[in-house]
C-alpha atoms as a PDB file:
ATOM      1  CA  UNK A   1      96.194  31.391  20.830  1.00  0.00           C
ATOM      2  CA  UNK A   2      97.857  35.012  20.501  1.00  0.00           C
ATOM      3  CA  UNK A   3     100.279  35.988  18.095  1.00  0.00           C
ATOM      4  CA  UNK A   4     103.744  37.304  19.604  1.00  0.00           C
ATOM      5  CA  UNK A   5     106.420  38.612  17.578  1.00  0.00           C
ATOM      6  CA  UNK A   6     109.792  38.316  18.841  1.00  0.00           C
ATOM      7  CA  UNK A   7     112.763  39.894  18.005  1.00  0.00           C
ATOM      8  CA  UNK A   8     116.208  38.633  18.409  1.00  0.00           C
ATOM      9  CA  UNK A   9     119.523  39.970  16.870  1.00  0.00           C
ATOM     10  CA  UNK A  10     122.279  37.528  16.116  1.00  0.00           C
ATOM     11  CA  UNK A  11     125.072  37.384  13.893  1.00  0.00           C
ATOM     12  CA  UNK A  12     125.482  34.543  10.811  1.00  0.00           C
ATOM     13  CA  UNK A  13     128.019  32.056  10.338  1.00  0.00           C
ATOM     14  CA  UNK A  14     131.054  32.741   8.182  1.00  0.00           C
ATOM     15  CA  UNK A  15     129.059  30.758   5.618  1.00  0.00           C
ATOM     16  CA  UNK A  16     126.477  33.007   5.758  1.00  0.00           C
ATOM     17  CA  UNK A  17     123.885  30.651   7.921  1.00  0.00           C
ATOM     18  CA  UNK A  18     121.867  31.977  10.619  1.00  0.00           C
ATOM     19  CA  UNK A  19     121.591  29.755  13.566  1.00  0.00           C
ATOM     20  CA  UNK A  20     118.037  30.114  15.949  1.00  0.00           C
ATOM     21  CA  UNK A  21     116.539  28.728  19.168  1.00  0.00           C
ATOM     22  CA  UNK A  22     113.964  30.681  20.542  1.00  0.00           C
ATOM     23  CA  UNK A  23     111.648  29.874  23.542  1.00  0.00           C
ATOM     24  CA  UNK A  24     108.381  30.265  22.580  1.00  0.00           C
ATOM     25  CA  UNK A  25     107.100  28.881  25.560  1.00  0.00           C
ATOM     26  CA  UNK A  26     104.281  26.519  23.462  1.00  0.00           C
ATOM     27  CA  UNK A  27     105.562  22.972  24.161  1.00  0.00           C
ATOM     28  CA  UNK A  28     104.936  20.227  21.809  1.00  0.00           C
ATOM     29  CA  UNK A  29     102.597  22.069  19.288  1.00  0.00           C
ATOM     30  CA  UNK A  30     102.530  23.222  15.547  1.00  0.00           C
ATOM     31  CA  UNK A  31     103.501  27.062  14.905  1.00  0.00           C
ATOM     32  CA  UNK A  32     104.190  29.000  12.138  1.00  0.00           C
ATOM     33  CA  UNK A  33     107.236  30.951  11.737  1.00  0.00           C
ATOM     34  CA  UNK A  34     107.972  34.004   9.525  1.00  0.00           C
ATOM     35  CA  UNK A  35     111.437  35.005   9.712  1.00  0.00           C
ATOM     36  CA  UNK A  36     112.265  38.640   8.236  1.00  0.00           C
ATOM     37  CA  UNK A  37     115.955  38.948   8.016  1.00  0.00           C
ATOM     38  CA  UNK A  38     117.320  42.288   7.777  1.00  0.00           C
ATOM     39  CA  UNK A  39     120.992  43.244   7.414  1.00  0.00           C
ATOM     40  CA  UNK A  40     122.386  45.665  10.048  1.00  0.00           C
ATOM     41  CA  UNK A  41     124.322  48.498   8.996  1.00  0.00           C
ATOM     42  CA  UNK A  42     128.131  47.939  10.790  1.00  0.00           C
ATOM     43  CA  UNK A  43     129.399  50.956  12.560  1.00  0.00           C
ATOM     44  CA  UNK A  44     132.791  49.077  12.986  1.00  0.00           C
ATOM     45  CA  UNK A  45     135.387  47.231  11.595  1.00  0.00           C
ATOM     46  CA  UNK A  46     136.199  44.392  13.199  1.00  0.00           C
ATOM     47  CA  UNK A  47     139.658  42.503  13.531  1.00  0.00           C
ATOM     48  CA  UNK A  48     140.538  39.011  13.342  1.00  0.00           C
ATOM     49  CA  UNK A  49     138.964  38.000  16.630  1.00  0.00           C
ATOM     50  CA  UNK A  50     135.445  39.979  16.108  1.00  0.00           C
ATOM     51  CA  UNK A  51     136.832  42.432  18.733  1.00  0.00           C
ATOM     52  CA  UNK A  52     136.511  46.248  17.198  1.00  0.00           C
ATOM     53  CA  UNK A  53     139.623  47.779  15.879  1.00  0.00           C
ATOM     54  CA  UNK A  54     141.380  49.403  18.394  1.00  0.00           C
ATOM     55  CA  UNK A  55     139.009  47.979  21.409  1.00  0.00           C
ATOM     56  CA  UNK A  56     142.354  46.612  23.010  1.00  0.00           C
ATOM     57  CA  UNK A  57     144.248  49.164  22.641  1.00  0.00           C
ATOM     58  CA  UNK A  58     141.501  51.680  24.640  1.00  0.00           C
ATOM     59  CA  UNK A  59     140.965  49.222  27.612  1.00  0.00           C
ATOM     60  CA  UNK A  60     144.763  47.962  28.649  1.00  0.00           C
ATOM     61  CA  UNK A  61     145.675  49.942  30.976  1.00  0.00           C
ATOM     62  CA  UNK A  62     142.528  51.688  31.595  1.00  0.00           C
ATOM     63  CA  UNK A  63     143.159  52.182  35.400  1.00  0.00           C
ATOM     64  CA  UNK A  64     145.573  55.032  35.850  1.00  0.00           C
ATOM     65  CA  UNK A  65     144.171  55.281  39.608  1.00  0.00           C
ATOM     66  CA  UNK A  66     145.310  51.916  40.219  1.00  0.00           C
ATOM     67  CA  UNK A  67     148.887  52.339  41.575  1.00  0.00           C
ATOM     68  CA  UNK A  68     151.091  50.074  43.539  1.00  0.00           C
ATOM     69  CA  UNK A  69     152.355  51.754  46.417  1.00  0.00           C
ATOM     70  CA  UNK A  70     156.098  51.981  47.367  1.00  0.00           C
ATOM     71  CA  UNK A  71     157.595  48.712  47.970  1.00  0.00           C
ATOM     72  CA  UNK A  72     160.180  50.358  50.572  1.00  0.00           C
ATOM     73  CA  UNK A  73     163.930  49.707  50.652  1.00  0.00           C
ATOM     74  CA  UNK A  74     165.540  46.190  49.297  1.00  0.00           C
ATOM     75  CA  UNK A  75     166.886  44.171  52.167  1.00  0.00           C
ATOM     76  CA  UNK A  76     170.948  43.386  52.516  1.00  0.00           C
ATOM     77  CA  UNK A  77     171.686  39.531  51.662  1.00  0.00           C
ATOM     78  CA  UNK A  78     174.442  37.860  51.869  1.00  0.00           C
ATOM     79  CA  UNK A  79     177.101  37.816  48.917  1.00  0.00           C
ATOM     80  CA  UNK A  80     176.797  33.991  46.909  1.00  0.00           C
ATOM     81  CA  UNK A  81     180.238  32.483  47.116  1.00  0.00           C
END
């Protein structure tokens, strides 16, 4: 049987477990399992919803090109009594 290593990048629990399910494609057998965990260095903050600060902000309205075209002149109605 062959050794693979696989790699896999997740993110822990706000209780600080990690969660895995990997396919190792070896049904119903004994394997041993070394699991090196390694912290990644963050690049960004993150707010309250795990979205990066400011990622919001940058995408609404990220479509200037997108333009509704002129809706033409409002049509006379008839005054409500």
């Amino acid at each position: 049987m062959s050794t693979d290593i696989i790699e896999a990048r997740t993110r822990t629990t706000k209780e600080g477990v990690l969660n895995l399910s990997l396919n190792v494609g070896i049904p119903d057998a004994d394997v041993a399992v070394i699991v090196h965990v390694k912290p990644l260095a963050s690049t960004q903050e993150v707010d309250a919803n795990g979205w990066p600060m400011g990622f919001l902000d940058q995408v609404a309205g990220s479509m200037p090109e997108l333009q509704r075209a002129p809706q033409g002149p409002f049509e006379e109605r008839l005054a409500l009594d």
